[in-house]
PDB file of N, CA and C in Angstrom:
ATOM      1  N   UNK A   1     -16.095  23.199 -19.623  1.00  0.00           N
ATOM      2  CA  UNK A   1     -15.077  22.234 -19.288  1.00  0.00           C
ATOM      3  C   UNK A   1     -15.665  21.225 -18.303  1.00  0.00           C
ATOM      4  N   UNK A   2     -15.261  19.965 -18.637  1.00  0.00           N
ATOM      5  CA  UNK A   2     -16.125  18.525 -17.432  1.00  0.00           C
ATOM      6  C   UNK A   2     -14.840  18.070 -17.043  1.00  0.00           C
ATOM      7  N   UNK A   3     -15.177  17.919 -15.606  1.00  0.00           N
ATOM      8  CA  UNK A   3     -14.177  17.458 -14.795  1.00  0.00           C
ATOM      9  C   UNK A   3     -14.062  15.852 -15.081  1.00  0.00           C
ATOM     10  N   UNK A   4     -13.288  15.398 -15.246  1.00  0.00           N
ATOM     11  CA  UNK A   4     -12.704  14.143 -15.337  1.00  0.00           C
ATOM     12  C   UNK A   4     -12.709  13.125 -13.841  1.00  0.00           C
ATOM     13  N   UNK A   5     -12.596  14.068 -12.804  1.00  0.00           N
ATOM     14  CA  UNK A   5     -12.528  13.374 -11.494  1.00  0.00           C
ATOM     15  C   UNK A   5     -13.714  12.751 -10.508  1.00  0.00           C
ATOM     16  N   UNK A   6     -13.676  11.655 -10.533  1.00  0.00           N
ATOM     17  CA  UNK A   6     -14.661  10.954  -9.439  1.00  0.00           C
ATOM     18  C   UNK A   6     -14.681  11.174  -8.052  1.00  0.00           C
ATOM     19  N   UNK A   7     -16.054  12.224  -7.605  1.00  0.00           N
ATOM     20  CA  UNK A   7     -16.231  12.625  -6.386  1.00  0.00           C
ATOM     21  C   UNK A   7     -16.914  12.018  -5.568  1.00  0.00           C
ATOM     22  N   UNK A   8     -17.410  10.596  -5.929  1.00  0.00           N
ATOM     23  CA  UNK A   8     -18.395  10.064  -5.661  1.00  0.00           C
ATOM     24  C   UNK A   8     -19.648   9.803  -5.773  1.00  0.00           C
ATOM     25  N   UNK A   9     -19.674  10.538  -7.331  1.00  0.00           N
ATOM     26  CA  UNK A   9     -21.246  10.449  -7.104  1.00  0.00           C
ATOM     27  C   UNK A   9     -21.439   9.497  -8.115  1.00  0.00           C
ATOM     28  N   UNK A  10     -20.314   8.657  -8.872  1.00  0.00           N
ATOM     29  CA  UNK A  10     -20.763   7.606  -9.640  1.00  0.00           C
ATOM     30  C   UNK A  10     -20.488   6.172  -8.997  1.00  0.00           C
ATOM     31  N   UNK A  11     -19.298   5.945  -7.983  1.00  0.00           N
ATOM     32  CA  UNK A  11     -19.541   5.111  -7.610  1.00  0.00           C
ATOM     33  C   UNK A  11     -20.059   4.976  -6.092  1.00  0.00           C
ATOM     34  N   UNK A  12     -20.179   5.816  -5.566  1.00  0.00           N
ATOM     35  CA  UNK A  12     -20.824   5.800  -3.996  1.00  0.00           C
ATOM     36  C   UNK A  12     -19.567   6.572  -3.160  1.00  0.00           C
ATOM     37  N   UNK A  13     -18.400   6.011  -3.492  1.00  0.00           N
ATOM     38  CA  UNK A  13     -17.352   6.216  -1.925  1.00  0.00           C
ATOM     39  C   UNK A  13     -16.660   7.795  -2.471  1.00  0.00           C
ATOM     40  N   UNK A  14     -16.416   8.233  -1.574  1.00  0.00           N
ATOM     41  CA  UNK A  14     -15.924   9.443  -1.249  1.00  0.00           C
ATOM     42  C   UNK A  14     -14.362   9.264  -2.009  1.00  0.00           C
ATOM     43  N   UNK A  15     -14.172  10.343  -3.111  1.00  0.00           N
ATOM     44  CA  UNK A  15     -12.550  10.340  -2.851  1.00  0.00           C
ATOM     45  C   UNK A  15     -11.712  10.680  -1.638  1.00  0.00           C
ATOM     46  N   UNK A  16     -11.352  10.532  -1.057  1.00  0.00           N
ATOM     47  CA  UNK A  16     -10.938  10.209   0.462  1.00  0.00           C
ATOM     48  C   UNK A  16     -11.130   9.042   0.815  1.00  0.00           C
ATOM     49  N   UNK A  17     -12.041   7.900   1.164  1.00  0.00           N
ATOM     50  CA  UNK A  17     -12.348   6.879   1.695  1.00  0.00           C
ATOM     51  C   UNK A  17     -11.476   5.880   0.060  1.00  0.00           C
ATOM     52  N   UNK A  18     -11.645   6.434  -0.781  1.00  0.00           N
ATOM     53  CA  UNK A  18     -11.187   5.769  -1.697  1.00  0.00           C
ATOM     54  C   UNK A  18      -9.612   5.295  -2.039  1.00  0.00           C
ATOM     55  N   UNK A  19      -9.409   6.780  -1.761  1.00  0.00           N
ATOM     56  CA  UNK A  19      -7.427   7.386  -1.375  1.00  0.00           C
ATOM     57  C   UNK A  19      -7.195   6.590  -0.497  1.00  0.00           C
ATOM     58  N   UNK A  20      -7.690   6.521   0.481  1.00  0.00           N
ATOM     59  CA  UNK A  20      -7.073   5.624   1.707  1.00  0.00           C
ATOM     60  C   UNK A  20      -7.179   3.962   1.077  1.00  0.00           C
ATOM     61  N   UNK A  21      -8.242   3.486   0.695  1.00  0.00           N
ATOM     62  CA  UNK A  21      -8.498   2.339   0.324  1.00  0.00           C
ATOM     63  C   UNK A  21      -7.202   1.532  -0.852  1.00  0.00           C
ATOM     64  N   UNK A  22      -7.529   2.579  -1.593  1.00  0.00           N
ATOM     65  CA  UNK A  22      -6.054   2.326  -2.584  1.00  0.00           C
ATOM     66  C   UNK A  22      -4.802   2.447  -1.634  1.00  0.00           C
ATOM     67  N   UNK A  23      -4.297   3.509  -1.181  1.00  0.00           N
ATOM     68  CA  UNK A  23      -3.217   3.609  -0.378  1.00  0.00           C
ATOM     69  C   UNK A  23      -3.014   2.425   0.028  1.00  0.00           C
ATOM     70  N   UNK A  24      -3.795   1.726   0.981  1.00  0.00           N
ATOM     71  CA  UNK A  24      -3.714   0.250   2.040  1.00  0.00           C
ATOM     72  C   UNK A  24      -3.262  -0.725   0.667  1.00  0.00           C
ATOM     73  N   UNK A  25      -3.958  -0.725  -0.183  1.00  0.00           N
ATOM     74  CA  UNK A  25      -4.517  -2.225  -1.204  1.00  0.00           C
ATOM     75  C   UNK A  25      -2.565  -2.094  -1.579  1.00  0.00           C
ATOM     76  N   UNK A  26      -2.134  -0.842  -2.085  1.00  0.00           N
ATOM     77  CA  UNK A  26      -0.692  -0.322  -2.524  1.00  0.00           C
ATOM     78  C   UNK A  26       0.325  -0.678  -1.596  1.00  0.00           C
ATOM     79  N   UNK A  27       0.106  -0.708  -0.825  1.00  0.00           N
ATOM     80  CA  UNK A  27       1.349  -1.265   0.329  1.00  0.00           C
ATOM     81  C   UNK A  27       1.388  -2.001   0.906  1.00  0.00           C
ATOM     82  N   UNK A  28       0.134  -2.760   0.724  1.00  0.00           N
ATOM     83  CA  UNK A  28      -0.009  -4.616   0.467  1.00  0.00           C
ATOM     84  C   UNK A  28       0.894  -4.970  -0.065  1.00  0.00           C
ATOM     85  N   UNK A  29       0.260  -4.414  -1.547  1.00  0.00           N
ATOM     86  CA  UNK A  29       0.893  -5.336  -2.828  1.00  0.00           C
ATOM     87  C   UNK A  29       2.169  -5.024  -2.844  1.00  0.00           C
ATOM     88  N   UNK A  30       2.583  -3.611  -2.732  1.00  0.00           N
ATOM     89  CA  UNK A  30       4.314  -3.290  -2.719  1.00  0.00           C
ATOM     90  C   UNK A  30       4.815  -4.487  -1.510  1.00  0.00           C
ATOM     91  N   UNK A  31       4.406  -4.789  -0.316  1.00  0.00           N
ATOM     92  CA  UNK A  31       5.176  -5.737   0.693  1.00  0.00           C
ATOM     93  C   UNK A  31       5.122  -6.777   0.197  1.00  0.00           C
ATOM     94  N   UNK A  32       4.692  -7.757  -1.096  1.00  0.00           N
ATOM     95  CA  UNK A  32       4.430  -8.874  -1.446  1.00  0.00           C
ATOM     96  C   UNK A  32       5.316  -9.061  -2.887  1.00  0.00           C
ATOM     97  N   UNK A  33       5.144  -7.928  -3.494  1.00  0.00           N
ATOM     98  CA  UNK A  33       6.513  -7.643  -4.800  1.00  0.00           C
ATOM     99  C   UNK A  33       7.380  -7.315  -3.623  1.00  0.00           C
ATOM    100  N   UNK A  34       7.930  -7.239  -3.001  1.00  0.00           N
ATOM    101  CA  UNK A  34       9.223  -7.015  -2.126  1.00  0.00           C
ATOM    102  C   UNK A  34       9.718  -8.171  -2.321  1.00  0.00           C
ATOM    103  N   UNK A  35       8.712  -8.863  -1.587  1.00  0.00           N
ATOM    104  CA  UNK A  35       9.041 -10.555  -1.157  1.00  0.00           C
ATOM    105  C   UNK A  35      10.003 -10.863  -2.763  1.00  0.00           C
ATOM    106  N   UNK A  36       9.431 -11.104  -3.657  1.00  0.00           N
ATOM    107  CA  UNK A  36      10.204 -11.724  -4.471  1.00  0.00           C
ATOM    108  C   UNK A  36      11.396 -11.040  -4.497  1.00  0.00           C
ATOM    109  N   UNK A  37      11.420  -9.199  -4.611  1.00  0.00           N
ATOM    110  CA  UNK A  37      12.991  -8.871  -4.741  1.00  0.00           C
ATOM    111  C   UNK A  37      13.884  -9.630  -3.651  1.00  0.00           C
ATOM    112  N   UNK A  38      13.579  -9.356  -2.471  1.00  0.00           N
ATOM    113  CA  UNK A  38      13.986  -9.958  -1.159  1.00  0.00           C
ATOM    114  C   UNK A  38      14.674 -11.488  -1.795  1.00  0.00           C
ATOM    115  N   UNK A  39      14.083 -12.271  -2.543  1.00  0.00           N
ATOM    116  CA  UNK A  39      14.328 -13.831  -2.591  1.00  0.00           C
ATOM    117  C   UNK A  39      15.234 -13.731  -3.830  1.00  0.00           C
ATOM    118  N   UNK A  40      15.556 -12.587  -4.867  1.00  0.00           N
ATOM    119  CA  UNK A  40      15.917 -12.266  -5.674  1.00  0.00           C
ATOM    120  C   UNK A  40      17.284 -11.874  -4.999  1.00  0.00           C
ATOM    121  N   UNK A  41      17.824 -10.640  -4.377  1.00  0.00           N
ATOM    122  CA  UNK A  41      18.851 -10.352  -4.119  1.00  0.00           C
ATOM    123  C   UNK A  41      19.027 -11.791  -2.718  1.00  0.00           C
ATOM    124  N   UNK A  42      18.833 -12.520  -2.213  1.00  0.00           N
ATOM    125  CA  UNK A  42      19.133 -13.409  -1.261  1.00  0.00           C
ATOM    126  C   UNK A  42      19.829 -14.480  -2.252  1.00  0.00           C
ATOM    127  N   UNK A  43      19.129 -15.135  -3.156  1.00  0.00           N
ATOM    128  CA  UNK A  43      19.209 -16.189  -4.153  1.00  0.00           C
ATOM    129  C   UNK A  43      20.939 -15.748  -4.690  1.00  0.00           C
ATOM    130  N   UNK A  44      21.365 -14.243  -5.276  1.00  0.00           N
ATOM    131  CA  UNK A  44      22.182 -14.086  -5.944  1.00  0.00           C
ATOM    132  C   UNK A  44      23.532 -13.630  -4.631  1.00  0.00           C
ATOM    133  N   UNK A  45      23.189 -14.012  -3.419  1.00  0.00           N
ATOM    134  CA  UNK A  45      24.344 -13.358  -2.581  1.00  0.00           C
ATOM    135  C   UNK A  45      24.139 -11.984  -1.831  1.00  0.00           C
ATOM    136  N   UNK A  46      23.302 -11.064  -2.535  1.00  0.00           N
ATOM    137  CA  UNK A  46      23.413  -9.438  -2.263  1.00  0.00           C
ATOM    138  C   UNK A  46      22.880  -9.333  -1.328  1.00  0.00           C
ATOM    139  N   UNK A  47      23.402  -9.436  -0.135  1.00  0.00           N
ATOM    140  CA  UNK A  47      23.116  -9.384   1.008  1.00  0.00           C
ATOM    141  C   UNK A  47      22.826  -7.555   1.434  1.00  0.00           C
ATOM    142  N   UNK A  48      23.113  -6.465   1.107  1.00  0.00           N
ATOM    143  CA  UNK A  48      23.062  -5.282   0.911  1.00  0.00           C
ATOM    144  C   UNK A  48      21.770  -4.958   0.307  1.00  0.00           C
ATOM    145  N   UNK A  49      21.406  -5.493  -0.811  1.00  0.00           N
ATOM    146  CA  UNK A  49      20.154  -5.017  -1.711  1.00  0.00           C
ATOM    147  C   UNK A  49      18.865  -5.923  -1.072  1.00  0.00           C
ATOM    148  N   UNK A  50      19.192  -7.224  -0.308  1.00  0.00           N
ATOM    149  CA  UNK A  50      18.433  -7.855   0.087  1.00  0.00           C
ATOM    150  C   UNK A  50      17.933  -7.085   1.534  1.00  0.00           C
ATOM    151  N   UNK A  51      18.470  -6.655   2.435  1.00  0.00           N
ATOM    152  CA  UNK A  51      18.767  -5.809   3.582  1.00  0.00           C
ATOM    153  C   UNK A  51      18.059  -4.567   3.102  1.00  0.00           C
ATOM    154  N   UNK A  52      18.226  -3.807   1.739  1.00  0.00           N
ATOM    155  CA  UNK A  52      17.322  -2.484   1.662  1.00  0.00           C
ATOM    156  C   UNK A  52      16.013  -2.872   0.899  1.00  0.00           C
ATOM    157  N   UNK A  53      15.894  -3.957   0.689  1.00  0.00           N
ATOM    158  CA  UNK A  53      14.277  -4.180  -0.081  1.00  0.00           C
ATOM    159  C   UNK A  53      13.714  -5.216   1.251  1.00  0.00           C
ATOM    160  N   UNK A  54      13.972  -5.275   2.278  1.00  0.00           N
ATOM    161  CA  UNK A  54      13.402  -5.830   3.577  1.00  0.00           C
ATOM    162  C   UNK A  54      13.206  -4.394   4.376  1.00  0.00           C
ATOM    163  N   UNK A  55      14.301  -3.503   4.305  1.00  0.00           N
ATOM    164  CA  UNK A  55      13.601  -1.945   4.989  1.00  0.00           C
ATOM    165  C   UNK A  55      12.382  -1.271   4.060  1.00  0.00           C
ATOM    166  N   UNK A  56      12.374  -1.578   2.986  1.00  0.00           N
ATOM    167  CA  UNK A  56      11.557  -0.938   2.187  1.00  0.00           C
ATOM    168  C   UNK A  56      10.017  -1.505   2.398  1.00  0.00           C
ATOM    169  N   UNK A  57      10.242  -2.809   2.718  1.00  0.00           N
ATOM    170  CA  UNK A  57       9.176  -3.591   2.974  1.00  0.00           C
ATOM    171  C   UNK A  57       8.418  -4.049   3.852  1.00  0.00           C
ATOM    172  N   UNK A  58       9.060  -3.411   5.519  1.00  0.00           N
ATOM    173  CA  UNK A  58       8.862  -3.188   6.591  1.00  0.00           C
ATOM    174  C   UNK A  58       8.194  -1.991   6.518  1.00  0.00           C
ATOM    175  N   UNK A  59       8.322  -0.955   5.582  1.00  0.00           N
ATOM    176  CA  UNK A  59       7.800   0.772   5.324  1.00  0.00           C
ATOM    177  C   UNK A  59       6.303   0.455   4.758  1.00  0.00           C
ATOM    178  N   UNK A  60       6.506  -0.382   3.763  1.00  0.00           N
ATOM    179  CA  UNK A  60       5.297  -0.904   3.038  1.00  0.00           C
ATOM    180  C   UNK A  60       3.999  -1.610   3.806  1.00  0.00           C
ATOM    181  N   UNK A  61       4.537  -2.472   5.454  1.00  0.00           N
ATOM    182  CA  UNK A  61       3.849  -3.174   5.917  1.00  0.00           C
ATOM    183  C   UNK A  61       3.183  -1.873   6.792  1.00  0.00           C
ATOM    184  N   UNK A  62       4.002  -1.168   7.212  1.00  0.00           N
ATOM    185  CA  UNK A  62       3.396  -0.304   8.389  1.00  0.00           C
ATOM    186  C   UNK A  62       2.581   1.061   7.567  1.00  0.00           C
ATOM    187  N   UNK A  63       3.165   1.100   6.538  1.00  0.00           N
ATOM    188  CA  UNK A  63       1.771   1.848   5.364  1.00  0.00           C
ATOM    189  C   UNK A  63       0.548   1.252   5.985  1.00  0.00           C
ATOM    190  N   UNK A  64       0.442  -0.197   5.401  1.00  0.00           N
ATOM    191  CA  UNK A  64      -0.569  -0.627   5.414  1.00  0.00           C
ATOM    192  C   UNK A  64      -1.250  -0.905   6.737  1.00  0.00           C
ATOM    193  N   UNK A  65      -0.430  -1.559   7.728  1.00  0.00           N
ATOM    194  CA  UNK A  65      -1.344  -1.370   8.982  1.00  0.00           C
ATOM    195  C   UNK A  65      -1.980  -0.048   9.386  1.00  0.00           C
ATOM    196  N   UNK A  66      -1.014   1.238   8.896  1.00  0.00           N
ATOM    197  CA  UNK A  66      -1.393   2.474   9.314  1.00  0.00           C
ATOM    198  C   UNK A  66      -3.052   2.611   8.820  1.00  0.00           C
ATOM    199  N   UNK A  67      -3.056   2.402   7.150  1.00  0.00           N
ATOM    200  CA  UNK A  67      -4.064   2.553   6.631  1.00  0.00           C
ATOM    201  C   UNK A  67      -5.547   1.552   6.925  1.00  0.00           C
ATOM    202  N   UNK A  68      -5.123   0.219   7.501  1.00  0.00           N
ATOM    203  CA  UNK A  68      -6.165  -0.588   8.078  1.00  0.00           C
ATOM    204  C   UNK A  68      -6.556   0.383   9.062  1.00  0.00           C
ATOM    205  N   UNK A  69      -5.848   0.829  10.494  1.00  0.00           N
ATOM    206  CA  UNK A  69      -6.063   1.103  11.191  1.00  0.00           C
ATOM    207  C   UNK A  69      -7.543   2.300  11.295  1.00  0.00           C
ATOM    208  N   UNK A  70      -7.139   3.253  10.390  1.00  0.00           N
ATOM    209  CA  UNK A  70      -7.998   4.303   9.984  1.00  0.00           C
ATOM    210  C   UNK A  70      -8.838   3.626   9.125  1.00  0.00           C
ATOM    211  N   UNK A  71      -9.073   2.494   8.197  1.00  0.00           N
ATOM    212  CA  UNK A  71     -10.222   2.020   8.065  1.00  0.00           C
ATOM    213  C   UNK A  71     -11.413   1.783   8.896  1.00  0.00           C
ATOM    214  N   UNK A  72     -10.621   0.915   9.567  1.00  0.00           N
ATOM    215  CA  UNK A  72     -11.383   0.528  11.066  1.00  0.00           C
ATOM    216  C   UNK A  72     -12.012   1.543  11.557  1.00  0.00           C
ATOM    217  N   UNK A  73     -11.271   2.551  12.297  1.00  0.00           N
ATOM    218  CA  UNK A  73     -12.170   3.675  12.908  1.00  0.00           C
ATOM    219  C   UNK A  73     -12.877   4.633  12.090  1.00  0.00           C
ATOM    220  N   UNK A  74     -12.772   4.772  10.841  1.00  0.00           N
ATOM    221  CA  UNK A  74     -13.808   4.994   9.620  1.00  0.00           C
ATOM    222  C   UNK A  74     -15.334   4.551   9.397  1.00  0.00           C
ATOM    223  N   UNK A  75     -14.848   2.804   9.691  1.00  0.00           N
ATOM    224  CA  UNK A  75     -15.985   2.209   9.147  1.00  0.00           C
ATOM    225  C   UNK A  75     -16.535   1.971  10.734  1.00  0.00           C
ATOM    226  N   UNK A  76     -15.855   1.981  11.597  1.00  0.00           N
ATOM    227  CA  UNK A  76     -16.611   1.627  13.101  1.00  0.00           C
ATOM    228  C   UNK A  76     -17.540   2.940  13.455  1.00  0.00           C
ATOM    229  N   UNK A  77     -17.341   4.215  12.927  1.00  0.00           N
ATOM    230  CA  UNK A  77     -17.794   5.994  12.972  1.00  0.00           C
ATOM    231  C   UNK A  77     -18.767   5.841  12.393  1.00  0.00           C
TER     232      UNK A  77
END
């Protein structure tokens, strides 16, 4: 049986350094598709749905700073 999973030895980075990398790139992009829901429920009135895809997207931003953060002291180590 061959494992299917990339440990690093085909492209260089560690799964871990990779997980995190995606994680960050993911809660970028989720805070930036927000934006449009955000302009989406604002545009139509829904002040309620606009209000929970701005909490959702505040969750998304601090993902991502979380995950810069531990880049940083990753790549500074």
């Amino acid at each position: 049986m061959t494992s299917t999973t990339e440990t690093g030895e085909k492209t260089g980075t560690k799964d871990k350094d990779y997980n995190l990398i995606w994680f960050t790139e993911a809660c970028l992009s989720n805070a930036l598709r927000l934006e449009s829901y955000i302009e989406d429920a604002d545009r139509d009135g829904d002040n309620d749905l606009a209000e929970f895809f701005r909490k959702a997207q505040a969750d998304s931003r601090k993902g991502a700073e979380q995950g810069k953060d531990l880049l940083r002291q990753r790549l500074a180590g």
